[in-house]
C-alpha atoms as a PDB file:
ATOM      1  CA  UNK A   1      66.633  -2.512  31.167  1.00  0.00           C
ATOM      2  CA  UNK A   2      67.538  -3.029  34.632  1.00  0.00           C
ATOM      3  CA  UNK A   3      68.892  -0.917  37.217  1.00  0.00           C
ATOM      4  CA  UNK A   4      71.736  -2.619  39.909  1.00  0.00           C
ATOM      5  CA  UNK A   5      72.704   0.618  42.330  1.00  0.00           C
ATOM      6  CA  UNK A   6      73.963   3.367  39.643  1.00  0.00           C
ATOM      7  CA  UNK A   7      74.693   0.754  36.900  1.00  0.00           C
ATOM      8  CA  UNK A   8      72.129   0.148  34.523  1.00  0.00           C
ATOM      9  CA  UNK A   9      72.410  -2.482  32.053  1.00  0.00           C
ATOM     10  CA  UNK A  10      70.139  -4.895  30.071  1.00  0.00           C
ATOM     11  CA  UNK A  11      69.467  -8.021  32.052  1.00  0.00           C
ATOM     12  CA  UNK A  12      69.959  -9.813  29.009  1.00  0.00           C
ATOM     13  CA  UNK A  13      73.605  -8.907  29.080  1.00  0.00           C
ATOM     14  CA  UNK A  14      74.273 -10.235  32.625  1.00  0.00           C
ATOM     15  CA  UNK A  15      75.881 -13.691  33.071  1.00  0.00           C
ATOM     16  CA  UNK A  16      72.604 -16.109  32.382  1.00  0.00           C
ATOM     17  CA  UNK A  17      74.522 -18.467  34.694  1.00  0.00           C
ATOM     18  CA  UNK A  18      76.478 -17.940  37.471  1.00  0.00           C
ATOM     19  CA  UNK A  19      78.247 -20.679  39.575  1.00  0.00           C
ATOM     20  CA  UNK A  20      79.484 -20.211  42.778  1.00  0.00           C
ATOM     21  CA  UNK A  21      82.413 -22.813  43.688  1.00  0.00           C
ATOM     22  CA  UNK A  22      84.609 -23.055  47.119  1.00  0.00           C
ATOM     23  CA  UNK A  23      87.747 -23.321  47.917  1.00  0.00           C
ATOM     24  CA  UNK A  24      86.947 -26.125  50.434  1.00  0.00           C
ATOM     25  CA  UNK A  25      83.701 -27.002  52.034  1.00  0.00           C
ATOM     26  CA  UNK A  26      82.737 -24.402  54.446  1.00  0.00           C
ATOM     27  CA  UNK A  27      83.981 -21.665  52.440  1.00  0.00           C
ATOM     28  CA  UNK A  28      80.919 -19.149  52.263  1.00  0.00           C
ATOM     29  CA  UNK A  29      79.549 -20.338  48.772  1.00  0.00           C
ATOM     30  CA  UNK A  30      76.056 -20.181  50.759  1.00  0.00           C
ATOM     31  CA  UNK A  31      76.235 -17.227  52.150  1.00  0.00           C
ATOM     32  CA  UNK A  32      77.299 -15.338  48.427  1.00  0.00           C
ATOM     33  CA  UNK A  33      74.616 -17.363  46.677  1.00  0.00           C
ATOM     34  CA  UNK A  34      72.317 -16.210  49.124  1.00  0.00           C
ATOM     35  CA  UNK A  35      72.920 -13.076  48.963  1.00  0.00           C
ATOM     36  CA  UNK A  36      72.758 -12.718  45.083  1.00  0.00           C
ATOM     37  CA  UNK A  37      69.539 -14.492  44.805  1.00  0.00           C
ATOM     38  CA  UNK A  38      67.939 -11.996  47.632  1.00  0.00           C
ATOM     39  CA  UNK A  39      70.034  -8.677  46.080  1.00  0.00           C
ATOM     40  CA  UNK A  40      68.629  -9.555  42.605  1.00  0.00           C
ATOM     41  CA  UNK A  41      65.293 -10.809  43.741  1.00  0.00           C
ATOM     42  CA  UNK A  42      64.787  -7.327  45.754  1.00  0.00           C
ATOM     43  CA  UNK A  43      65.525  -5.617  42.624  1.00  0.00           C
ATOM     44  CA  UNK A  44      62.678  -7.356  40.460  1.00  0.00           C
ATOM     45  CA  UNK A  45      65.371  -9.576  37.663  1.00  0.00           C
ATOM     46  CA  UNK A  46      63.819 -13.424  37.909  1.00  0.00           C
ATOM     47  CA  UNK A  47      66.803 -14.753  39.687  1.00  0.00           C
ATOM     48  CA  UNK A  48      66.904 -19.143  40.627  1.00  0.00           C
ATOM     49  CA  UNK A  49      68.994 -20.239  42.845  1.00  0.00           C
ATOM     50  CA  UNK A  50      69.916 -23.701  42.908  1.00  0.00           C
ATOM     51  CA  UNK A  51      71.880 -26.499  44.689  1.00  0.00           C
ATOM     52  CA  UNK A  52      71.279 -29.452  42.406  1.00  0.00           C
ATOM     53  CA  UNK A  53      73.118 -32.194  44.303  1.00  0.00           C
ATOM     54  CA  UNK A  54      74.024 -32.095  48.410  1.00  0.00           C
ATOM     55  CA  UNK A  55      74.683 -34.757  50.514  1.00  0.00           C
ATOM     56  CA  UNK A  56      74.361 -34.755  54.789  1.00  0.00           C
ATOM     57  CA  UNK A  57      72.029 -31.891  55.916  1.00  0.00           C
ATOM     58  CA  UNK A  58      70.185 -29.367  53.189  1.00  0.00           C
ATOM     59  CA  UNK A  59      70.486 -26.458  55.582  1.00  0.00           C
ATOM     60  CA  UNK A  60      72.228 -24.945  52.293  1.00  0.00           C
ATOM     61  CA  UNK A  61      69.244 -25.495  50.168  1.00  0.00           C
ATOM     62  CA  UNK A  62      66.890 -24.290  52.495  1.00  0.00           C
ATOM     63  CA  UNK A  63      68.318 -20.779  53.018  1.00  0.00           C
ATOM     64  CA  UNK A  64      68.255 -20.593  49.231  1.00  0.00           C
ATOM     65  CA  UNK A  65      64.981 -20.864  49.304  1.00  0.00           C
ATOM     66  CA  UNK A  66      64.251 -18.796  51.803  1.00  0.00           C
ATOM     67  CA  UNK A  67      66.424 -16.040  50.051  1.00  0.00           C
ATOM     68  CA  UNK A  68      64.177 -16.715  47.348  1.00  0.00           C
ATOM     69  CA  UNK A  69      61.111 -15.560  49.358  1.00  0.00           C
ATOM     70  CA  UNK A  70      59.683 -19.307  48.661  1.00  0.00           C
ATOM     71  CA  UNK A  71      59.225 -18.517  45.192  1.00  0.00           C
ATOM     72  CA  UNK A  72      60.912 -22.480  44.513  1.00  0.00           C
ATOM     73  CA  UNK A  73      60.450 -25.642  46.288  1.00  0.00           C
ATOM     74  CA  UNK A  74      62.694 -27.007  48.410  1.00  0.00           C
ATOM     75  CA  UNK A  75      63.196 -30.054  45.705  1.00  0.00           C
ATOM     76  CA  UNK A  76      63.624 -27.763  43.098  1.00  0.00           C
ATOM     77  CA  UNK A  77      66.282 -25.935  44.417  1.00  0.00           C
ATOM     78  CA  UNK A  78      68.321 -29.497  45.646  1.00  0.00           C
ATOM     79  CA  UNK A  79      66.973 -32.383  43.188  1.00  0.00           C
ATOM     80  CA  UNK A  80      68.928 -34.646  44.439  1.00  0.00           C
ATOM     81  CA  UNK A  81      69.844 -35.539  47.978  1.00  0.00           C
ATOM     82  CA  UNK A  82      71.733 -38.200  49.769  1.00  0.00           C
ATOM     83  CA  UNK A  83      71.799 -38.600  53.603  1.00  0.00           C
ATOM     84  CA  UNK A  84      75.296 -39.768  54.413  1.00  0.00           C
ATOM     85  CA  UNK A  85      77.465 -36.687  55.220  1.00  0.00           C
ATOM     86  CA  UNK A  86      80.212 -37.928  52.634  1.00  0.00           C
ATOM     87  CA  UNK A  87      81.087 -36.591  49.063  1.00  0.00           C
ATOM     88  CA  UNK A  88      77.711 -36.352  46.547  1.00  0.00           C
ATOM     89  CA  UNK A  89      79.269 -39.144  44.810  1.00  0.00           C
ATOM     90  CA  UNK A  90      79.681 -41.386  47.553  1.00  0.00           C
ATOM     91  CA  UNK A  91      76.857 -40.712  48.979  1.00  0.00           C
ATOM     92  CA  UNK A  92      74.760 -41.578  46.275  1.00  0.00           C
ATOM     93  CA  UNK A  93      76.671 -44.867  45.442  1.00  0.00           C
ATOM     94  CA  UNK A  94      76.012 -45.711  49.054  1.00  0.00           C
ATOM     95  CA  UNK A  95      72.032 -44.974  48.723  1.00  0.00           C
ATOM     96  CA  UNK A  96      72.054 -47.091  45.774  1.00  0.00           C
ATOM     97  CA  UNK A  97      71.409 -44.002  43.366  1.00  0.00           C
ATOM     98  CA  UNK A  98      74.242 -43.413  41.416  1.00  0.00           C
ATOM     99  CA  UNK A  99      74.486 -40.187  39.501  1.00  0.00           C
ATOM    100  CA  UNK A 100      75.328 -39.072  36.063  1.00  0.00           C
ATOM    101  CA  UNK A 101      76.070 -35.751  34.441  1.00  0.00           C
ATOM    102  CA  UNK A 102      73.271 -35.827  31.964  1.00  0.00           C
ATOM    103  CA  UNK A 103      70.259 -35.524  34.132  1.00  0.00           C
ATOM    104  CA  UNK A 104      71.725 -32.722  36.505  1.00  0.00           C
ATOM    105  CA  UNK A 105      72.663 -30.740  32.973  1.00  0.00           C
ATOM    106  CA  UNK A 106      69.479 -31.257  31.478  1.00  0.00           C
ATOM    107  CA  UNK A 107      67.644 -29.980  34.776  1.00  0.00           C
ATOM    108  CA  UNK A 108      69.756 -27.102  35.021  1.00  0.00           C
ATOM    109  CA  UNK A 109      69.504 -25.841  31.296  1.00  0.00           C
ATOM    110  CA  UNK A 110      65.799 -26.321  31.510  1.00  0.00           C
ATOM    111  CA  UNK A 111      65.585 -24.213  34.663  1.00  0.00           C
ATOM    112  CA  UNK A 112      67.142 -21.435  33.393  1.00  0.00           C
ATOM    113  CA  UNK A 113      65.035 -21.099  30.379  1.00  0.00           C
ATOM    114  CA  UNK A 114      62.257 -19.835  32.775  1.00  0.00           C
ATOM    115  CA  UNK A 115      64.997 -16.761  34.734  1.00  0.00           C
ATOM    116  CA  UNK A 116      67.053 -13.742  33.698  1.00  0.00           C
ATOM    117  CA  UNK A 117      69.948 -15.003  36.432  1.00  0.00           C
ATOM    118  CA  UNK A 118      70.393 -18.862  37.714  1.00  0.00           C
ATOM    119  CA  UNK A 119      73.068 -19.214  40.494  1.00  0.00           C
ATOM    120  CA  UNK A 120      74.118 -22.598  40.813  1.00  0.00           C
ATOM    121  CA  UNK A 121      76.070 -23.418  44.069  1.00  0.00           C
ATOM    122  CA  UNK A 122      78.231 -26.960  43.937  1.00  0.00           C
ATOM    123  CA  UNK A 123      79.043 -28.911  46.709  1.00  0.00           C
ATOM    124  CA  UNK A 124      82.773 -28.720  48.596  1.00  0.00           C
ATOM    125  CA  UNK A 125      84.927 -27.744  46.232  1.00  0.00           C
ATOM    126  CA  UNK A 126      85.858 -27.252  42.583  1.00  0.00           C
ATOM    127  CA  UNK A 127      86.838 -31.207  42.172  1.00  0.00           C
ATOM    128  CA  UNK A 128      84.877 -32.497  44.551  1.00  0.00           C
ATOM    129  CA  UNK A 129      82.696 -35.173  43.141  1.00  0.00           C
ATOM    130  CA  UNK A 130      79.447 -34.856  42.734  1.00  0.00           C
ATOM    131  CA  UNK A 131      78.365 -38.221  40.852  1.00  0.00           C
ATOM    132  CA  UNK A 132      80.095 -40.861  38.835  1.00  0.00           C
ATOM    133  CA  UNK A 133      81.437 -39.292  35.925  1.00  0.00           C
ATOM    134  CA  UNK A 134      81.130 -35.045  37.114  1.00  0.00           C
ATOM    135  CA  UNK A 135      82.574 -32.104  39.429  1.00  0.00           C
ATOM    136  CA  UNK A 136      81.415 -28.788  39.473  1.00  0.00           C
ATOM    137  CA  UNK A 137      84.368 -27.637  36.973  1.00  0.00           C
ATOM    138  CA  UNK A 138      82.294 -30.712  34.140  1.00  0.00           C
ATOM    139  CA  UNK A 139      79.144 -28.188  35.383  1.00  0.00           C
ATOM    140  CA  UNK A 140      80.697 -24.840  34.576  1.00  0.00           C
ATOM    141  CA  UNK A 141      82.015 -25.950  31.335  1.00  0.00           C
ATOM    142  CA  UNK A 142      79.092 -27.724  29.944  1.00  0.00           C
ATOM    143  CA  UNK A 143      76.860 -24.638  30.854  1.00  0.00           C
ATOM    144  CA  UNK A 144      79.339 -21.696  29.903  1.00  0.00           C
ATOM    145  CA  UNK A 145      78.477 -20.450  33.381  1.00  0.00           C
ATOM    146  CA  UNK A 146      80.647 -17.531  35.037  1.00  0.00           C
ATOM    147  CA  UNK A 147      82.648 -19.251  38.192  1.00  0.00           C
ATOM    148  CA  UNK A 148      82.785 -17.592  40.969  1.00  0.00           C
ATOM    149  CA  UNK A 149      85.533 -18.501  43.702  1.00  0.00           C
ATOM    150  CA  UNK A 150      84.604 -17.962  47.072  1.00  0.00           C
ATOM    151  CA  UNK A 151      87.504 -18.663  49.965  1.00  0.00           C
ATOM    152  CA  UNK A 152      88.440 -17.546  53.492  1.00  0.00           C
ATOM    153  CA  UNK A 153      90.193 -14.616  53.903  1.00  0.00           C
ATOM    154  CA  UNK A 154      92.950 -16.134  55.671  1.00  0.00           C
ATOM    155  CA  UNK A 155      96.268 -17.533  55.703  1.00  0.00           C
ATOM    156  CA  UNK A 156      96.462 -20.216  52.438  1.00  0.00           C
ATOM    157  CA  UNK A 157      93.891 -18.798  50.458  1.00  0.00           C
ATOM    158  CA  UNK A 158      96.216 -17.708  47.902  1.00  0.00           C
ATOM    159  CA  UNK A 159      97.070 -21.286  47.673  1.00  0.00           C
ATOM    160  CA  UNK A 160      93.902 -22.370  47.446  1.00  0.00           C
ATOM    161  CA  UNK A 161      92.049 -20.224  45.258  1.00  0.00           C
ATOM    162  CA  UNK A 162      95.190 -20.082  43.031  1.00  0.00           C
ATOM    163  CA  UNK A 163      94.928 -24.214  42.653  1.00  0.00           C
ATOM    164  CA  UNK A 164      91.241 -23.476  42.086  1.00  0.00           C
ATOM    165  CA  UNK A 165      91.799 -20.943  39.168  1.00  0.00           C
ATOM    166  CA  UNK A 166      94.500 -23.873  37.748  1.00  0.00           C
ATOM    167  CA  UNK A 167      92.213 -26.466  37.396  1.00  0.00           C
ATOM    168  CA  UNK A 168      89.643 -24.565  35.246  1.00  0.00           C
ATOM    169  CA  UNK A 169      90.036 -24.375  31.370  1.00  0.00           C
ATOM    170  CA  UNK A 170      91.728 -20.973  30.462  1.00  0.00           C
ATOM    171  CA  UNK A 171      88.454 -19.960  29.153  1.00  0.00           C
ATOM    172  CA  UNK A 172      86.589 -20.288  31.968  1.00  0.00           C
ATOM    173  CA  UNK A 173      89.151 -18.813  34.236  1.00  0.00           C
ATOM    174  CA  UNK A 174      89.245 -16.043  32.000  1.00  0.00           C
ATOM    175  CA  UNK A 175      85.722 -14.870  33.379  1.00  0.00           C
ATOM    176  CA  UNK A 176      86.073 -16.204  36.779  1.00  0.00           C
ATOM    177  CA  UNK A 177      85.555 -13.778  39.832  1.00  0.00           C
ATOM    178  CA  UNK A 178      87.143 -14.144  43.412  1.00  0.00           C
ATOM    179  CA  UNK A 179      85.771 -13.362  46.367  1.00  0.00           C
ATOM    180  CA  UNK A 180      87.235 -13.483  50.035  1.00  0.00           C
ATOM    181  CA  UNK A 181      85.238 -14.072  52.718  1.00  0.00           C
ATOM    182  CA  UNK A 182      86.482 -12.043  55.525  1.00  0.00           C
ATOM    183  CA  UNK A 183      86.479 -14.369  58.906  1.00  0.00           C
ATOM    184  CA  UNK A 184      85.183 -13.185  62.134  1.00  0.00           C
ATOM    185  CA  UNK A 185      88.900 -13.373  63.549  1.00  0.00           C
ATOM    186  CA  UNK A 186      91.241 -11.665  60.583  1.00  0.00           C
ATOM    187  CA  UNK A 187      95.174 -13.430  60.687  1.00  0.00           C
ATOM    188  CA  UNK A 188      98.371 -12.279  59.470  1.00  0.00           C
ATOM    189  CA  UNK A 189      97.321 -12.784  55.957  1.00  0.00           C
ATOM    190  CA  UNK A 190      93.730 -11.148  55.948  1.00  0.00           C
ATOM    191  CA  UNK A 191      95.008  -7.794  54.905  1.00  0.00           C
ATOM    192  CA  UNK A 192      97.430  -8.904  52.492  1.00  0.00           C
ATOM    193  CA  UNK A 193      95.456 -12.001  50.441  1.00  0.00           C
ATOM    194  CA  UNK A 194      94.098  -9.901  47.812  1.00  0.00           C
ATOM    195  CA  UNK A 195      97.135  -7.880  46.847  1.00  0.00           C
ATOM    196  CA  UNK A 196      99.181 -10.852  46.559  1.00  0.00           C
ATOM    197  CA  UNK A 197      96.051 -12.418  44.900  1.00  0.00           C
ATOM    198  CA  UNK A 198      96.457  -9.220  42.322  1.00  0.00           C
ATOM    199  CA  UNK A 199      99.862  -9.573  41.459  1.00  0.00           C
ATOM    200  CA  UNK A 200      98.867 -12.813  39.570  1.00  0.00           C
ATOM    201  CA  UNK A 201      94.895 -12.160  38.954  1.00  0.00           C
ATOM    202  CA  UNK A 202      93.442  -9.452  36.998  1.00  0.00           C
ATOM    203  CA  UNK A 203      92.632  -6.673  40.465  1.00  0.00           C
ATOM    204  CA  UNK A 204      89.643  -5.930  38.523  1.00  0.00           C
ATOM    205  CA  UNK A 205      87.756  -9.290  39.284  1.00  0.00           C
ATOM    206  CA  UNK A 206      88.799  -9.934  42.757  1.00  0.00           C
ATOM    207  CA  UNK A 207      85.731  -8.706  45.219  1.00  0.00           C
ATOM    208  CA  UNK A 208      86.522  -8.728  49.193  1.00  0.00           C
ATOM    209  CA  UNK A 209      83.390  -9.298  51.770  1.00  0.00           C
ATOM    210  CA  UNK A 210      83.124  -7.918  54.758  1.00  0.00           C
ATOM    211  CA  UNK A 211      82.187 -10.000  57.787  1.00  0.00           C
ATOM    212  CA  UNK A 212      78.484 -10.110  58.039  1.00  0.00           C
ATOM    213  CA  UNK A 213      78.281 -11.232  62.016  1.00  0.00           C
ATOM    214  CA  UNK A 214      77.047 -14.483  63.864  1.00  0.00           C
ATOM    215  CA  UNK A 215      73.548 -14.940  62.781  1.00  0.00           C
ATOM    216  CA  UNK A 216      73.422 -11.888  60.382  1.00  0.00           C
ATOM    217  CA  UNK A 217      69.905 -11.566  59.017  1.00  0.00           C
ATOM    218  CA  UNK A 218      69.909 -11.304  54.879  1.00  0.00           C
ATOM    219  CA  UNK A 219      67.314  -8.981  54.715  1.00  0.00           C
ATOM    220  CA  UNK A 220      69.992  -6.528  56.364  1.00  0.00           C
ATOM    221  CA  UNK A 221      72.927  -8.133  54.749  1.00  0.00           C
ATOM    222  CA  UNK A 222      72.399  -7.067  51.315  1.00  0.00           C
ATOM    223  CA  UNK A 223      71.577  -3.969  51.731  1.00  0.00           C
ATOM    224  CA  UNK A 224      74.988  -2.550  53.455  1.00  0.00           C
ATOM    225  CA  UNK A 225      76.764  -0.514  50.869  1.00  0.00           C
ATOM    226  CA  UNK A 226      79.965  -2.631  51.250  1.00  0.00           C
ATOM    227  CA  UNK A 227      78.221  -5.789  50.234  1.00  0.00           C
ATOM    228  CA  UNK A 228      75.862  -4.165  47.807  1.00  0.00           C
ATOM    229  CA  UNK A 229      78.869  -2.958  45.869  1.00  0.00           C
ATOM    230  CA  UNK A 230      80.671  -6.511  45.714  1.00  0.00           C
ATOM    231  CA  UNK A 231      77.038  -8.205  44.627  1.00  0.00           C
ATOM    232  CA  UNK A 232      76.737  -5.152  41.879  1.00  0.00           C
ATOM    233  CA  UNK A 233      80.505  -5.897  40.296  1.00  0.00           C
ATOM    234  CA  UNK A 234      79.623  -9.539  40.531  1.00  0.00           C
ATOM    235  CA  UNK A 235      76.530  -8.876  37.735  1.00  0.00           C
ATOM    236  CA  UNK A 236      78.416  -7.183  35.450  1.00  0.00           C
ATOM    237  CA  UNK A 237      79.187  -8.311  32.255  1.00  0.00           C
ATOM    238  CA  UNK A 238      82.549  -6.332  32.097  1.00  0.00           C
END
Protein backbone atom coordinates (compact mmCIF):
# COMPACT_ATOMS: atom_id res chain seq x y z
CA UNK A 1 0.00 0.00 0.00
CA UNK A 2 0.82 3.47 -0.61
CA UNK A 3 -0.03 6.58 1.00
CA UNK A 4 -0.73 9.99 -1.46
CA UNK A 5 -1.72 12.91 1.33
CA UNK A 6 -4.84 11.22 3.27
CA UNK A 7 -5.64 8.75 0.42
CA UNK A 8 -4.22 5.50 0.66
CA UNK A 9 -4.52 3.10 -2.03
CA UNK A 10 -2.55 0.15 -3.56
CA UNK A 11 -0.07 1.38 -6.10
CA UNK A 12 -1.08 -1.38 -8.12
CA UNK A 13 -4.45 0.22 -8.60
CA UNK A 14 -3.11 3.59 -9.88
CA UNK A 15 -3.05 4.29 -13.65
CA UNK A 16 0.29 2.12 -14.75
CA UNK A 17 0.44 4.76 -17.51
CA UNK A 18 -0.27 8.12 -17.57
CA UNK A 19 0.06 10.47 -20.64
CA UNK A 20 0.15 13.93 -20.48
CA UNK A 21 -1.03 15.66 -23.91
CA UNK A 22 -1.41 19.64 -24.74
CA UNK A 23 -3.63 21.58 -26.09
CA UNK A 24 -0.95 23.28 -28.26
CA UNK A 25 2.75 23.37 -27.80
CA UNK A 26 3.61 25.45 -24.89
CA UNK A 27 0.78 24.38 -22.92
CA UNK A 28 2.39 23.26 -19.47
CA UNK A 29 2.56 19.41 -20.28
CA UNK A 30 6.25 19.86 -18.74
CA UNK A 31 5.61 21.49 -15.98
CA UNK A 32 2.54 18.70 -14.83
CA UNK A 33 4.81 15.84 -15.83
CA UNK A 34 7.33 17.28 -13.78
CA UNK A 35 5.65 17.68 -11.10
CA UNK A 36 4.09 14.11 -10.93
CA UNK A 37 7.32 12.41 -11.42
CA UNK A 38 8.92 14.61 -8.35
CA UNK A 39 5.35 14.35 -6.12
CA UNK A 40 5.44 10.53 -6.62
CA UNK A 41 9.16 10.12 -6.51
CA UNK A 42 9.16 12.11 -2.97
CA UNK A 43 6.67 9.71 -1.83
CA UNK A 44 8.81 6.44 -2.53
CA UNK A 45 6.20 4.73 -5.74
CA UNK A 46 8.97 3.96 -8.73
CA UNK A 47 7.65 6.63 -10.96
CA UNK A 48 9.50 7.09 -15.02
CA UNK A 49 9.03 9.83 -16.67
CA UNK A 50 9.51 9.91 -20.22
CA UNK A 51 9.56 12.04 -23.44
CA UNK A 52 10.20 9.42 -26.09
CA UNK A 53 10.39 11.61 -29.21
CA UNK A 54 11.25 15.73 -29.21
CA UNK A 55 12.49 17.64 -31.80
CA UNK A 56 14.49 21.42 -31.44
CA UNK A 57 15.89 21.81 -27.87
CA UNK A 58 15.45 18.84 -25.00
CA UNK A 59 15.13 21.43 -22.27
CA UNK A 60 11.79 19.27 -21.69
CA UNK A 61 13.64 16.10 -21.23
CA UNK A 62 16.14 17.41 -19.12
CA UNK A 63 13.90 18.80 -16.35
CA UNK A 64 12.36 15.34 -16.37
CA UNK A 65 15.24 14.08 -15.42
CA UNK A 66 16.13 16.28 -13.09
CA UNK A 67 12.61 15.81 -11.42
CA UNK A 68 13.65 12.39 -11.39
CA UNK A 69 16.64 13.12 -9.08
CA UNK A 70 18.90 11.55 -12.08
CA UNK A 71 17.60 8.28 -11.38
CA UNK A 72 17.31 7.93 -15.72
CA UNK A 73 19.54 9.06 -18.39
CA UNK A 74 18.99 11.75 -20.35
CA UNK A 75 18.56 9.17 -23.52
CA UNK A 76 16.33 7.19 -21.69
CA UNK A 77 13.97 9.63 -20.89
CA UNK A 78 14.02 11.20 -24.87
CA UNK A 79 15.18 8.14 -27.20
CA UNK A 80 14.85 9.83 -29.95
CA UNK A 81 15.82 13.34 -30.91
CA UNK A 82 15.90 15.45 -33.97
CA UNK A 83 17.53 18.94 -34.15
CA UNK A 84 15.33 20.95 -36.46
CA UNK A 85 12.73 22.85 -34.35
CA UNK A 86 9.81 21.45 -36.65
CA UNK A 87 7.16 18.67 -35.93
CA UNK A 88 8.90 15.06 -34.62
CA UNK A 89 7.88 13.82 -37.88
CA UNK A 90 9.44 16.26 -39.96
CA UNK A 91 12.15 16.51 -38.22
CA UNK A 92 13.14 13.13 -38.41
CA UNK A 93 12.36 12.80 -42.22
CA UNK A 94 14.67 15.75 -42.55
CA UNK A 95 17.63 13.94 -40.44
CA UNK A 96 17.17 11.05 -42.58
CA UNK A 97 15.65 8.90 -39.61
CA UNK A 98 12.26 8.30 -40.21
CA UNK A 99 10.13 6.97 -37.41
CA UNK A 100 7.64 4.28 -36.87
CA UNK A 101 5.18 3.42 -34.15
CA UNK A 102 6.56 0.04 -33.34
CA UNK A 103 9.87 0.86 -31.84
CA UNK A 104 8.60 3.89 -29.63
CA UNK A 105 5.68 1.23 -28.33
CA UNK A 106 7.94 -1.45 -27.74
CA UNK A 107 10.37 0.96 -25.69
CA UNK A 108 7.66 2.31 -23.78
CA UNK A 109 5.92 -1.07 -22.72
CA UNK A 110 9.30 -2.38 -21.81
CA UNK A 111 10.01 0.62 -19.59
CA UNK A 112 7.19 0.35 -17.65
CA UNK A 113 7.63 -3.20 -16.74
CA UNK A 114 10.49 -1.99 -14.41
CA UNK A 115 7.88 1.19 -12.45
CA UNK A 116 4.66 1.36 -10.45
CA UNK A 117 3.77 4.88 -12.52
CA UNK A 118 5.28 5.84 -16.20
CA UNK A 119 4.28 9.40 -17.34
CA UNK A 120 4.73 9.77 -20.85
CA UNK A 121 4.69 13.44 -22.14
CA UNK A 122 4.07 13.82 -26.23
CA UNK A 123 5.20 16.48 -28.18
CA UNK A 124 2.75 19.69 -29.25
CA UNK A 125 -0.37 18.49 -29.26
CA UNK A 126 -2.80 15.57 -29.35
CA UNK A 127 -2.39 15.19 -33.41
CA UNK A 128 0.68 16.46 -33.76
CA UNK A 129 2.90 14.04 -35.53
CA UNK A 130 5.37 12.42 -34.08
CA UNK A 131 6.71 9.94 -36.92
CA UNK A 132 5.38 8.52 -40.12
CA UNK A 133 2.51 6.55 -39.31
CA UNK A 134 1.74 7.93 -35.18
CA UNK A 135 0.42 10.91 -32.85
CA UNK A 136 0.23 10.82 -29.34
CA UNK A 137 -3.68 9.82 -29.49
CA UNK A 138 -1.98 6.11 -31.75
CA UNK A 139 0.28 6.25 -28.19
CA UNK A 140 -2.54 6.46 -25.69
CA UNK A 141 -4.57 3.91 -27.38
CA UNK A 142 -2.04 1.31 -28.04
CA UNK A 143 -0.89 1.56 -24.31
CA UNK A 144 -4.40 1.97 -22.53
CA UNK A 145 -2.72 4.93 -20.86
CA UNK A 146 -4.91 7.59 -18.85
CA UNK A 147 -4.71 11.09 -21.00
CA UNK A 148 -4.30 13.84 -19.35
CA UNK A 149 -5.18 17.33 -21.04
CA UNK A 150 -3.23 20.10 -20.01
CA UNK A 151 -4.26 23.82 -21.55
CA UNK A 152 -4.02 27.52 -20.65
CA UNK A 153 -6.37 28.88 -18.55
CA UNK A 154 -7.44 31.43 -20.86
CA UNK A 155 -9.73 32.64 -23.37
CA UNK A 156 -10.26 29.47 -26.12
CA UNK A 157 -9.39 26.78 -23.98
CA UNK A 158 -12.77 25.48 -23.96
CA UNK A 159 -12.31 25.25 -27.61
CA UNK A 160 -9.35 23.68 -27.47
CA UNK A 161 -9.44 21.16 -24.93
CA UNK A 162 -13.03 20.39 -26.07
CA UNK A 163 -11.50 19.53 -29.83
CA UNK A 164 -8.88 17.62 -27.83
CA UNK A 165 -11.43 15.43 -25.85
CA UNK A 166 -13.24 14.91 -29.64
CA UNK A 167 -10.53 13.43 -31.23
CA UNK A 168 -9.91 10.64 -28.65
CA UNK A 169 -11.88 7.27 -28.84
CA UNK A 170 -14.88 7.45 -26.35
CA UNK A 171 -13.01 5.06 -24.29
CA UNK A 172 -10.18 6.86 -23.75
CA UNK A 173 -11.95 10.09 -23.19
CA UNK A 174 -13.92 8.37 -20.77
CA UNK A 175 -10.81 8.35 -18.32
CA UNK A 176 -9.25 11.46 -19.49
CA UNK A 177 -8.44 14.28 -16.88
CA UNK A 178 -8.21 18.14 -17.59
CA UNK A 179 -6.13 20.37 -16.20
CA UNK A 180 -5.84 24.29 -16.63
CA UNK A 181 -2.87 25.89 -16.30
CA UNK A 182 -3.50 29.15 -14.71
CA UNK A 183 -1.31 32.00 -16.68
CA UNK A 184 0.67 34.55 -14.92
CA UNK A 185 -1.82 37.30 -16.37
CA UNK A 186 -5.60 35.69 -15.81
CA UNK A 187 -8.25 37.16 -18.87
CA UNK A 188 -11.84 37.43 -19.04
CA UNK A 189 -12.20 33.76 -19.32
CA UNK A 190 -9.76 32.49 -16.50
CA UNK A 191 -12.45 32.38 -13.90
CA UNK A 192 -15.07 31.02 -15.96
CA UNK A 193 -13.13 28.06 -18.23
CA UNK A 194 -13.80 25.33 -15.93
CA UNK A 195 -17.47 25.85 -15.22
CA UNK A 196 -18.25 26.11 -18.74
CA UNK A 197 -15.73 23.20 -19.15
CA UNK A 198 -18.25 21.32 -16.47
CA UNK A 199 -21.34 21.85 -18.09
CA UNK A 200 -20.11 19.41 -20.85
CA UNK A 201 -17.25 17.34 -18.83
CA UNK A 202 -17.78 15.24 -15.89
CA UNK A 203 -16.68 18.37 -12.82
CA UNK A 204 -15.21 15.48 -11.15
CA UNK A 205 -12.12 15.10 -13.54
CA UNK A 206 -11.36 18.62 -14.32
CA UNK A 207 -8.22 19.77 -11.92
CA UNK A 208 -7.27 23.71 -12.00
CA UNK A 209 -3.39 24.77 -11.24
CA UNK A 210 -2.45 27.53 -9.69
CA UNK A 211 0.31 29.71 -11.12
CA UNK A 212 3.57 28.47 -9.85
CA UNK A 213 5.75 31.91 -10.60
CA UNK A 214 8.69 32.78 -13.06
CA UNK A 215 11.36 30.36 -12.27
CA UNK A 216 9.41 28.43 -9.53
CA UNK A 217 11.71 25.82 -8.02
CA UNK A 218 9.94 22.07 -8.02
CA UNK A 219 11.24 21.12 -4.92
CA UNK A 220 8.78 23.93 -3.53
CA UNK A 221 6.22 23.46 -6.18
CA UNK A 222 4.90 20.22 -5.19
CA UNK A 223 4.66 20.59 -1.99
CA UNK A 224 1.98 23.65 -1.81
CA UNK A 225 -1.29 22.20 -0.72
CA UNK A 226 -3.08 23.60 -3.83
CA UNK A 227 -0.90 21.67 -6.19
CA UNK A 228 -0.47 18.68 -3.95
CA UNK A 229 -4.21 18.22 -4.04
CA UNK A 230 -4.53 18.44 -8.01
CA UNK A 231 -1.31 15.84 -8.32
CA UNK A 232 -3.25 13.52 -5.53
CA UNK A 233 -6.80 13.49 -7.68
CA UNK A 234 -4.67 12.99 -10.73
CA UNK A 235 -3.43 9.28 -9.15
CA UNK A 236 -6.54 8.11 -8.39
CA UNK A 237 -8.08 5.39 -9.90
CA UNK A 238 -11.68 6.77 -9.30
Amino acid sequence: MAQIGRFRFDVGGMPRTIFITGTDTGAGKTVLTALLARYLRGRGVRVAALKPVCSGGRADALALRAALGGALALAEINPWHFRAAVAPALAARLARRPLRLAPVLARLRATRQKYDVTLVEGAGGLLSPLGEDFNSRDLIVALRARPVIVAPDRLGAVNHVLLTLAALPGSCRARARVVLVSPSAPDSATASNARLLAQLFPPSQIFRLPWLGAGFALDDAWRRPRVRRVLQKLLLNS
